[in-house]
C-alpha atoms as a PDB file:
ATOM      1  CA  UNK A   1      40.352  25.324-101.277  1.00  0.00           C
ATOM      2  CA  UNK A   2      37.617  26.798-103.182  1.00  0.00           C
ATOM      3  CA  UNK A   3      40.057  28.827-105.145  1.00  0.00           C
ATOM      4  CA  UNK A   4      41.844  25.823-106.217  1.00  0.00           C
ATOM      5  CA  UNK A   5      38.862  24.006-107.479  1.00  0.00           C
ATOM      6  CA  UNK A   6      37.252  27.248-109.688  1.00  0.00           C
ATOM      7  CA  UNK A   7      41.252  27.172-111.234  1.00  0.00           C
ATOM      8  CA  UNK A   8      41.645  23.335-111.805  1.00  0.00           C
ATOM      9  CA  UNK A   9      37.901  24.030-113.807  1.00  0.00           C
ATOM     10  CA  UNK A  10      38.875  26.800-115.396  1.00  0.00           C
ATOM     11  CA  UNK A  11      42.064  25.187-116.800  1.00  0.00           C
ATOM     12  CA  UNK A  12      39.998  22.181-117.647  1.00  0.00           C
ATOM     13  CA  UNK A  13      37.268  24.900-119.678  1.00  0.00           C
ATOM     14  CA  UNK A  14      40.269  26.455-121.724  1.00  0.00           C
ATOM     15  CA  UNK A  15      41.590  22.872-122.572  1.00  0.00           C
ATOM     16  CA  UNK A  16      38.659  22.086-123.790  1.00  0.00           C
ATOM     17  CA  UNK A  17      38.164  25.476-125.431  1.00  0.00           C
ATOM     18  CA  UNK A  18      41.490  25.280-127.094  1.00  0.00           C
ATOM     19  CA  UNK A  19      40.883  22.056-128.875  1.00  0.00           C
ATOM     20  CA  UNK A  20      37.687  23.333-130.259  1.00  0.00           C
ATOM     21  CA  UNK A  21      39.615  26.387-131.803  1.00  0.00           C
ATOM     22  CA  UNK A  22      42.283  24.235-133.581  1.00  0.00           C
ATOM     23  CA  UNK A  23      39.309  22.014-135.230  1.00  0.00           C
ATOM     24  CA  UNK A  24      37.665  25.558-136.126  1.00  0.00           C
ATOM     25  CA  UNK A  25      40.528  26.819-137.710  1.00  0.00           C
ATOM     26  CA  UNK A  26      41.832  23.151-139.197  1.00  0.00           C
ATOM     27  CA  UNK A  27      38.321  23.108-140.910  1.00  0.00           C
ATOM     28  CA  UNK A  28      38.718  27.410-141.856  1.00  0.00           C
ATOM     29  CA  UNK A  29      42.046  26.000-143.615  1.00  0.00           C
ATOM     30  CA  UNK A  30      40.720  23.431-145.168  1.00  0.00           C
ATOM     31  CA  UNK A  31      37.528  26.085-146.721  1.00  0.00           C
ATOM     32  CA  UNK A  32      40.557  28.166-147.595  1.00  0.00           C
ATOM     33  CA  UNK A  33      38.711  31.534-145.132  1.00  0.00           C
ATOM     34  CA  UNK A  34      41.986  33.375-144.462  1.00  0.00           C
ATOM     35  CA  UNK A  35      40.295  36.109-141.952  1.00  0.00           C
ATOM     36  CA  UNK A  36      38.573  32.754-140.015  1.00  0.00           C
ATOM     37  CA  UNK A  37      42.321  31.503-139.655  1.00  0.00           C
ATOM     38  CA  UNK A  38      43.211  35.211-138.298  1.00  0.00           C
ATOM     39  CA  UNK A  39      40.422  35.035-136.033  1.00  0.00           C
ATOM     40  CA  UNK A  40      41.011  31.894-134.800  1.00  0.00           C
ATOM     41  CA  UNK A  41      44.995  32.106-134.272  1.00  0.00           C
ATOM     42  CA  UNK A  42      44.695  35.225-131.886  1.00  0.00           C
ATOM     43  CA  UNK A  43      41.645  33.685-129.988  1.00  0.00           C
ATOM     44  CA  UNK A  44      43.790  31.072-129.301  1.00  0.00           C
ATOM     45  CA  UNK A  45      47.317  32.898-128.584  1.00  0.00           C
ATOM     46  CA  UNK A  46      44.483  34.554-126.194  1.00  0.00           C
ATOM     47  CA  UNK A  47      43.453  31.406-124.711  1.00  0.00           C
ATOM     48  CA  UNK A  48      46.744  29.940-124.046  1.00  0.00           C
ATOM     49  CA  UNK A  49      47.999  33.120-122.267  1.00  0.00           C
ATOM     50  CA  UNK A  50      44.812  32.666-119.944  1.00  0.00           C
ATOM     51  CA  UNK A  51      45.661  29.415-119.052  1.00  0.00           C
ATOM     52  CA  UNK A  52      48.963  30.183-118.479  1.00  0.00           C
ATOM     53  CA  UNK A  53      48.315  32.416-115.601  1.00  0.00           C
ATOM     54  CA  UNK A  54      45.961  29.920-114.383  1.00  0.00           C
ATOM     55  CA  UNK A  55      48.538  27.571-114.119  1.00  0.00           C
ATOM     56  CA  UNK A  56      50.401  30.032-112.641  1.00  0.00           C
ATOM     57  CA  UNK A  57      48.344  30.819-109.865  1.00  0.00           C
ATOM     58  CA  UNK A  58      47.671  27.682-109.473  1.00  0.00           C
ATOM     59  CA  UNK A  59      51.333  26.075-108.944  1.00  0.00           C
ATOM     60  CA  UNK A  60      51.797  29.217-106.653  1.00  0.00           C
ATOM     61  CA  UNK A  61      49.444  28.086-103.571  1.00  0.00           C
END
């Protein structure tokens, strides 16, 4: 049960994570910072992968 819990938060953190990111790198766009954009894309193709094997997990118990 505890597992469960410290997953459904830790989705809930990346979500929350991964929204931040897109404003970062909308607003990097917008101040026309290429290497910001860069940074930002593969933070959040990191992200997503992490919350995909949360999810994972997750659905598996």
């Amino acid at each position: 049960m505890k597992r469960k819990k410290r997953l459904e938060k830790g989705i809930e953190s990346l979500q929350k994570q991964l929204e931040i990111h897109e404003e970062k790198k909308k607003q990097a766009q917008e101040e026309n910072l290429p290497e910001l954009v860069d940074y930002y894309e593969k933070e959040l193709k990191q992200k997503q992968e992490i919350l995909r094997k949360k999810k994972e997990i997750l659905d598996k118990q």
